[in-house]
Protein backbone atom coordinates (compact mmCIF):
# COMPACT_ATOMS: atom_id res chain seq x y z
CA UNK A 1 0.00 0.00 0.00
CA UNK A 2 1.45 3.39 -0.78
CA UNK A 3 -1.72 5.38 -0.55
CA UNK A 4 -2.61 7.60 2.41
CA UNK A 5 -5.95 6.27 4.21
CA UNK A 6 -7.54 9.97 3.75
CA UNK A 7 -6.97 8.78 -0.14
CA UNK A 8 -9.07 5.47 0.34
CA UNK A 9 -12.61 4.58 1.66
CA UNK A 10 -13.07 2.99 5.14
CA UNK A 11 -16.21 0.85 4.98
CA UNK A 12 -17.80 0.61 8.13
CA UNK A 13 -19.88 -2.37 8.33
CA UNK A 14 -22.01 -2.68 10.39
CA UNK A 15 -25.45 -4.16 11.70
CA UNK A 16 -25.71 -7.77 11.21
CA UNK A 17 -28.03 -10.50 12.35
CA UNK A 18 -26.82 -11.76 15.54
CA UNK A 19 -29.02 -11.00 18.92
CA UNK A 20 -26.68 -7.26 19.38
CA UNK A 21 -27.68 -5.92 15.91
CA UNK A 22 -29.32 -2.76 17.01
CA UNK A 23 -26.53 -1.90 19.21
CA UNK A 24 -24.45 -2.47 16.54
CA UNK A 25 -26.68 -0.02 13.99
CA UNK A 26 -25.97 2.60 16.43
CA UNK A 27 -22.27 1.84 17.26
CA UNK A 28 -21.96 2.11 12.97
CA UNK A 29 -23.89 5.15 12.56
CA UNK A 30 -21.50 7.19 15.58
CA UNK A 31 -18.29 5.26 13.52
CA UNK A 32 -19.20 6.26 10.13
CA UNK A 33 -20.15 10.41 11.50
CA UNK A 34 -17.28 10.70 13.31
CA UNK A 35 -14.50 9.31 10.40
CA UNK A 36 -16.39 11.68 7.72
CA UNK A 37 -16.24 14.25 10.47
CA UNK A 38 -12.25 13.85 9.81
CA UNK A 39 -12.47 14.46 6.42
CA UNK A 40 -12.12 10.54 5.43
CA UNK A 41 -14.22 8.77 2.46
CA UNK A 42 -17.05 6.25 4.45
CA UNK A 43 -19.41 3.38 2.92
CA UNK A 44 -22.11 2.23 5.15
CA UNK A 45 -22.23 -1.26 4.92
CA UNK A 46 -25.32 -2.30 6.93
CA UNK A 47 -25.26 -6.34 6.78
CA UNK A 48 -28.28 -8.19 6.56
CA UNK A 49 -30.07 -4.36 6.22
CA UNK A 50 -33.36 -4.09 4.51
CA UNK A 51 -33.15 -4.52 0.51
CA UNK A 52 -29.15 -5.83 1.00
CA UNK A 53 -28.23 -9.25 -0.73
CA UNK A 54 -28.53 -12.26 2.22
CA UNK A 55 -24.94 -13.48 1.18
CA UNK A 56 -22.63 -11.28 2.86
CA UNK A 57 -20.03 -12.28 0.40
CA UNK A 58 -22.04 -10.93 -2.47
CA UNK A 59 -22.81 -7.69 -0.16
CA UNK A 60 -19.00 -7.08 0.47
CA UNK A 61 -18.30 -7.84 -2.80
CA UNK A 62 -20.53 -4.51 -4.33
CA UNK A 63 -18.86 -2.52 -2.73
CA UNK A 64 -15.57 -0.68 -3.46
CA UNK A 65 -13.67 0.12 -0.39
CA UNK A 66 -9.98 -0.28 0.77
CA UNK A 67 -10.24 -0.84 4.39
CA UNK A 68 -13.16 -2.32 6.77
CA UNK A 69 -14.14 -0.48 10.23
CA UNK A 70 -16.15 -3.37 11.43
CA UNK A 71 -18.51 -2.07 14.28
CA UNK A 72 -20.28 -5.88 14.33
CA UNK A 73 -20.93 -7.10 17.88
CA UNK A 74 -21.85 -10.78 18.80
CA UNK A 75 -22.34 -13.44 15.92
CA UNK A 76 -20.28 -13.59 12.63
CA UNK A 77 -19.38 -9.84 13.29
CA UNK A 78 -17.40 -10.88 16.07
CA UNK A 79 -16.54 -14.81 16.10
CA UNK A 80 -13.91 -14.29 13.23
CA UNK A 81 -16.09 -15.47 10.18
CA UNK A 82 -16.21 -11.51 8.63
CA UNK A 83 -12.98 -11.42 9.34
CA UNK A 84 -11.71 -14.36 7.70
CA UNK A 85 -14.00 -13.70 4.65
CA UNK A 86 -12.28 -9.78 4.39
CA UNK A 87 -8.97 -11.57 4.65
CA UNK A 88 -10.08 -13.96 1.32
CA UNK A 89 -11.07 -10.32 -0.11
CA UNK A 90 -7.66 -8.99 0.93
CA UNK A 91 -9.32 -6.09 2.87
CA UNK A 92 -7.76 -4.94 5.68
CA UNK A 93 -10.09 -4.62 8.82
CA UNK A 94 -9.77 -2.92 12.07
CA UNK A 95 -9.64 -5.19 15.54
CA UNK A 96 -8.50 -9.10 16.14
CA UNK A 97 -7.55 -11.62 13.51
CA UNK A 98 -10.47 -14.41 12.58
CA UNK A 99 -8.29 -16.61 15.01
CA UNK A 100 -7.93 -14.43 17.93
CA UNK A 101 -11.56 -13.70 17.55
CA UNK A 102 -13.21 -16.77 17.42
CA UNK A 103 -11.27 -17.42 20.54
CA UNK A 104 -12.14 -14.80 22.34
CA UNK A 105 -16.13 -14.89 21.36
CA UNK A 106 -16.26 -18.86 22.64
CA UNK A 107 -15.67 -18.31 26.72
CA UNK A 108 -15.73 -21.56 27.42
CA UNK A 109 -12.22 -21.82 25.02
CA UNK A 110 -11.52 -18.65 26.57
CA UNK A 111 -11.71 -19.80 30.21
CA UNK A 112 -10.30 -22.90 28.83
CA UNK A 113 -7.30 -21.66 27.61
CA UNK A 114 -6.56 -19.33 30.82
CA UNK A 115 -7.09 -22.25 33.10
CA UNK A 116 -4.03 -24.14 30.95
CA UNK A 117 -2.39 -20.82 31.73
CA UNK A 118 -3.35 -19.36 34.66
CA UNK A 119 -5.23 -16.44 34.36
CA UNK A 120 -7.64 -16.22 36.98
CA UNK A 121 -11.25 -16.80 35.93
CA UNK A 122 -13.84 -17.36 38.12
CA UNK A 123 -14.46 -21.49 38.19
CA UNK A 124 -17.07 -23.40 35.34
CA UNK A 125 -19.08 -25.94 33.81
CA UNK A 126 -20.28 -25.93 30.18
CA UNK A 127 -23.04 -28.24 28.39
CA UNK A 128 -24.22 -28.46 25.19
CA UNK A 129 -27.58 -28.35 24.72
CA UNK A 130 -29.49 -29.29 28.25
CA UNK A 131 -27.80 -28.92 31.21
CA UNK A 132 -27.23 -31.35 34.42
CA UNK A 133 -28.77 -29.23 37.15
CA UNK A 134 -27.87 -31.94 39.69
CA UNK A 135 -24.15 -32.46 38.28
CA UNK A 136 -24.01 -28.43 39.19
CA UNK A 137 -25.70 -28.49 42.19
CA UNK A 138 -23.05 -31.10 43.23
CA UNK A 139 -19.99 -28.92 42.31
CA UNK A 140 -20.95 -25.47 42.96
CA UNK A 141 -22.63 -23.47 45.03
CA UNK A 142 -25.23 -20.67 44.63
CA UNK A 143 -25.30 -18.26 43.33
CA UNK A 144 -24.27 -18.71 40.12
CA UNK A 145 -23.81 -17.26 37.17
CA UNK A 146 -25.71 -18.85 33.80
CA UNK A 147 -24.87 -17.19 30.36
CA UNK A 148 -24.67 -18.30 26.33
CA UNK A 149 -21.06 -19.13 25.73
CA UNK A 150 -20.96 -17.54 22.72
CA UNK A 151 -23.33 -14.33 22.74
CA UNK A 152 -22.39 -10.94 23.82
CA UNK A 153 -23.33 -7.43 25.65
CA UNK A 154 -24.47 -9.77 28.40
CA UNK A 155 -27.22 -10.91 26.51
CA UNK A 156 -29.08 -13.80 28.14
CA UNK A 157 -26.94 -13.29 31.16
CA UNK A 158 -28.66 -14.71 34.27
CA UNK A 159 -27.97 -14.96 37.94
CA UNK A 160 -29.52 -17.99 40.18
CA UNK A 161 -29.98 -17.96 43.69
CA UNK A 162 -31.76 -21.21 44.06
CA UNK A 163 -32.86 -24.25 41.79
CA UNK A 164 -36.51 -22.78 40.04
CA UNK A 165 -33.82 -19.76 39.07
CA UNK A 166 -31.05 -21.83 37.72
CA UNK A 167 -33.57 -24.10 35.48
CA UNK A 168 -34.86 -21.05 34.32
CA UNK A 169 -31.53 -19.02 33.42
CA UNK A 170 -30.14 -22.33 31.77
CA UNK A 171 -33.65 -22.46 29.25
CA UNK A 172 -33.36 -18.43 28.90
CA UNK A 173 -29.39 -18.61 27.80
CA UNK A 174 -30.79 -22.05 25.33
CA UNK A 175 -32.97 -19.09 23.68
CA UNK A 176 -29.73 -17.50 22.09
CA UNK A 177 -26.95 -20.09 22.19
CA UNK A 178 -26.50 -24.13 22.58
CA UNK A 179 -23.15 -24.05 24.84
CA UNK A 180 -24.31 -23.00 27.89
CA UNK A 181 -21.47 -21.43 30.88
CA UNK A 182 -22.50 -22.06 34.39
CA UNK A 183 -19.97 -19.73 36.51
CA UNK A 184 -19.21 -19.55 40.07
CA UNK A 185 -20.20 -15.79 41.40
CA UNK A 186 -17.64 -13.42 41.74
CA UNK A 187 -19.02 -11.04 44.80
CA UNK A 188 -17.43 -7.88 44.34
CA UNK A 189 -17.18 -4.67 41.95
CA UNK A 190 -16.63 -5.08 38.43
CA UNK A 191 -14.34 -3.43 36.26
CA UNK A 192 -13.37 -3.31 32.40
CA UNK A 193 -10.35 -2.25 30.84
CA UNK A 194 -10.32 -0.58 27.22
CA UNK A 195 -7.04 -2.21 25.35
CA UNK A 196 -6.02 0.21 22.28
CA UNK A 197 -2.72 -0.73 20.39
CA UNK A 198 -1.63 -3.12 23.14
CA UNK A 199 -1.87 -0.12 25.54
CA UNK A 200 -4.16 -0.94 28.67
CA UNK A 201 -6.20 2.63 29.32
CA UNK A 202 -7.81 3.63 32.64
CA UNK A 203 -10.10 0.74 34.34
CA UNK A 204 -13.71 1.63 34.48
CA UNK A 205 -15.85 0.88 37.75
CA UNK A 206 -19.24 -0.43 36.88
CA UNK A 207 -21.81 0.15 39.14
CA UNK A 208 -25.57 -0.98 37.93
CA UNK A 209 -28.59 0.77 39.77
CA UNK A 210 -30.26 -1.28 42.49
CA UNK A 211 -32.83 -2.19 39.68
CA UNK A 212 -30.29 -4.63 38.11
CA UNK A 213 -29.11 -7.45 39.98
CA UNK A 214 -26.50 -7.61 37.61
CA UNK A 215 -24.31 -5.28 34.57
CA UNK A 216 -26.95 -6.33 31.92
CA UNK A 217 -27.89 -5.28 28.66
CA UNK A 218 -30.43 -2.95 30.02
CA UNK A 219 -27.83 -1.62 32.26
CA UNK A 220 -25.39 -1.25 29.38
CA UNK A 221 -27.19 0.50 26.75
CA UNK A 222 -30.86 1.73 28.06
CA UNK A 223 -30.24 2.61 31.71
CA UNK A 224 -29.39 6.11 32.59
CA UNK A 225 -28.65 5.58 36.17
CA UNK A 226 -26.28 3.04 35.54
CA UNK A 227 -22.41 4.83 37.25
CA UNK A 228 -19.23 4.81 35.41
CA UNK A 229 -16.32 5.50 38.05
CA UNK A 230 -13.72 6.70 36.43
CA UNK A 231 -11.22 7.10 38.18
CA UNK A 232 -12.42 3.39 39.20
CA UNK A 233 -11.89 4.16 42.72
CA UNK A 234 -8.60 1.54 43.22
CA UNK A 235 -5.06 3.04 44.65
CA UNK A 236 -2.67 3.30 41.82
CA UNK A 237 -1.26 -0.04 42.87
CA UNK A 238 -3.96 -1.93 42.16
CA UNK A 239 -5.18 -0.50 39.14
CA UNK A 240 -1.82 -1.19 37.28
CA UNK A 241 -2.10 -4.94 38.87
CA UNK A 242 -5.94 -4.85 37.00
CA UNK A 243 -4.13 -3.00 33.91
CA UNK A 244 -1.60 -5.51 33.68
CA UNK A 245 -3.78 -8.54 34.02
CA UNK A 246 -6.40 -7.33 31.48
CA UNK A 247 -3.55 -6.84 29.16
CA UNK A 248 -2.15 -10.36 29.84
CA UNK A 249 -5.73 -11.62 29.39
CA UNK A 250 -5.92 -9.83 25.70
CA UNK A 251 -2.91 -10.64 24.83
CA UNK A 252 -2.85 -14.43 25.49
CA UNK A 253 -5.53 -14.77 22.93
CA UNK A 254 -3.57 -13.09 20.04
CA UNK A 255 -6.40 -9.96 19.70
CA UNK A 256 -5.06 -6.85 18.23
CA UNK A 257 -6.20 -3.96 17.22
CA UNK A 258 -8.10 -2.99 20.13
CA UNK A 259 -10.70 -3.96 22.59
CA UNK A 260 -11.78 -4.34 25.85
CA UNK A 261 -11.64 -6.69 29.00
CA UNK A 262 -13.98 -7.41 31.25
CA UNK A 263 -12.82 -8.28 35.21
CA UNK A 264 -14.47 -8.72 38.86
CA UNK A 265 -12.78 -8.20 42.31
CA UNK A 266 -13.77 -10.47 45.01
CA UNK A 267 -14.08 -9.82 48.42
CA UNK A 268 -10.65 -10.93 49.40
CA UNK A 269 -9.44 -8.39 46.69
CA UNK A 270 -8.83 -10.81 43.67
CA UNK A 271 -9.11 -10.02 40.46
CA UNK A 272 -10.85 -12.72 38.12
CA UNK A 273 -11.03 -12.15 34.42
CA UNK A 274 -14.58 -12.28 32.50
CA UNK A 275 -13.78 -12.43 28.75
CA UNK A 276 -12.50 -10.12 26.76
CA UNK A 277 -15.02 -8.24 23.71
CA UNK A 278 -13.26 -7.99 20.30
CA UNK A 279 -15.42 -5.30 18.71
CA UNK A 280 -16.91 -3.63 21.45
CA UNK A 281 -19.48 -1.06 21.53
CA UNK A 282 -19.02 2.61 20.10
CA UNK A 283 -22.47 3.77 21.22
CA UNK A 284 -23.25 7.23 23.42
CA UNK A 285 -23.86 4.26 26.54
CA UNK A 286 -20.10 2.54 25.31
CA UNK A 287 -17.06 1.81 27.57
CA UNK A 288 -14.21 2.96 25.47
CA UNK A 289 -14.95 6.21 24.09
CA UNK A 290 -15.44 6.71 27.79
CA UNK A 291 -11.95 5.84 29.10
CA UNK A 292 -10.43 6.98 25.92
CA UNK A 293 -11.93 10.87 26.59
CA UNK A 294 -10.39 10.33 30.46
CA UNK A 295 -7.31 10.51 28.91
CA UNK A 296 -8.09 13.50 26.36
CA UNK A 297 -8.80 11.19 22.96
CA UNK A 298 -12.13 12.78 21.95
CA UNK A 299 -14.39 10.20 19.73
CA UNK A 300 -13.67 11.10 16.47
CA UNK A 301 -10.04 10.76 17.32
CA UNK A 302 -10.52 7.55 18.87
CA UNK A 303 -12.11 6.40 15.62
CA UNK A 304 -9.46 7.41 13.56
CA UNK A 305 -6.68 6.01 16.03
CA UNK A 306 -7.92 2.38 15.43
CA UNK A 307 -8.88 3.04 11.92
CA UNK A 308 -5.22 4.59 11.53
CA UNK A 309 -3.75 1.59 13.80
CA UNK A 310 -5.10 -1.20 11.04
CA UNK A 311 -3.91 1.00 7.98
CA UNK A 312 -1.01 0.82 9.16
CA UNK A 313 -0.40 -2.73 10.38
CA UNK A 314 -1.91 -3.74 7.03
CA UNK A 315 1.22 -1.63 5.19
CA UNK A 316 3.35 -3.18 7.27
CA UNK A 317 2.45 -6.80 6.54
């Protein structure tokens, strides 16, 4: 490549069929403002939109563009398959190799993986299809935590207290995803940890409104009560032991590009890592704009960093 990305049209692709798809619309719409906003040349791409050709091959494939800013969240926008199918297009793309983000879209690989290598993550089962409630009962104790293994923005995210609550989280998570995660409960504040570049920024402190039991999707994107600390509230110590482990936690999984990590502190003052979100949200609600403005990066220069980031790790290949 010898042309200058202000020379070249980012498609931003976004939308997408997966369970996430309107937070996705909106994360694409901010994406696609804010790069034109910086004088660059933006295609909307909305997969799977209304009127757009089923095949996404034959939707990429219309459209003339030399570099991808996906802004997908949850199914093929984020498991590595739009990925992989830009890299048969030889498009460069913005965030994790197909690889790197299939891995980090399956958590029970994930937690897998940083078992073999230990990276604390808060102890498991998995099932496919219908769960043993008995063969949990047996080897964990309530609460627990019951989510899809392979869905995201906490979608179908459930917390049981008791048996009647566990039955029903493990049929609710069955609505989105076949591999079920049963995970031990991590009592304690939660944090997440925007990775741009292989830079770890600021930690954020999430702290849901007493009308979520738990950091859901309502929380995330609907809520306006929901409290971002930031400063998260830990001594400087600490936060560069969370900054260092959500980096590890990236890291481990080959993502690049940039994302963000998700982590809980238990009582005792352990940190225990979540997963880690390979195209994570760019709406008005979103996590890192937020810590990327703590530290004086506006959006629209956040956009351009990562679009800027995969321009130039594609001219480098």
């Amino acid at each position: 490549m010898t042309q200058s990305l202000k020379q070249s049209v980012i498609a931003v692709i976004y939308g997408g069929r997966s369970a996430e798809r309107e937070v996705s619309l909106q994360s694409g719409k901010l994406v696609a403002q804010a790069l034109s906003s910086q004088g660059y040349q933006v295609v909307e791409i909305d997969l799977y939109g209304e009127g757009a050709a089923l095949d996404p091959v034959k939707q990429l494939q219309e459209v003339v563009f030399d570099l991808a800013f996906i802004a997908l969240h949850g199914g093929e926008g984020e498991d590595g398959r739009i990925q992989g199918l830009l890299e048969m297009l030889e498009r460069p793309y913005t965030g994790s190799s197909p690889l790197a983000s299939g891995l980090a879209m399956d958590k029970v690989l994930t937690k897998r993986y940083w078992n073999g290598i230990g990276i604390a993550t808060p102890a498991y089962l998995s099932f496919e299809g219908q769960a043993d409630v008995e063969a949990i009962e047996a080897a964990m104790s309530y609460p627990l935590i019951v989510k899809p293994s392979r869905e995201g923005s906490t979608i179908g995210i459930n917390k049981a207290g008791n048996r009647a609550e566990l039955e029903s989280a493990l049929q609710g998570a069955l609505v989105y995803d076949s591999a079920i995660l049963v995970e031990e409960f991590v009592d304690g504040p939660e944090y997440t940890v925007t990775v741009i570049d292989d830079v770890a920024y600021p930690a954020i402190g999430l702290k849901a409104s007493e009308d979520h039991v738990l950091y859901d999707y309502d929380a995330k994107y609907l809520a306006e009560d929901t409290q971002y600390l930031l400063p998260c509230g830990l001594s400087e110590d600490d936060e560069n032991e969370l900054q260092s482990l959500a980096l590890e936690a990236y890291l481990s999984l080959g993502c690049s590009g940039w994302g963000r990590v998700d982590v809980m502190r238990d009582q005792a003052g352990k940190f225990w890592v979540l997963e880690v979100n390979t195209a994570p949200g760019m709406t008005s609600h979103s996590l890192v704009p937020m810590a990327a403005k703590h530290v004086g990066m506006e959006y629209p220069a956040l956009v351009e960093k990562i679009a800027l980031d995969a321009w130039c790790k594609a001219e480098q290949a």
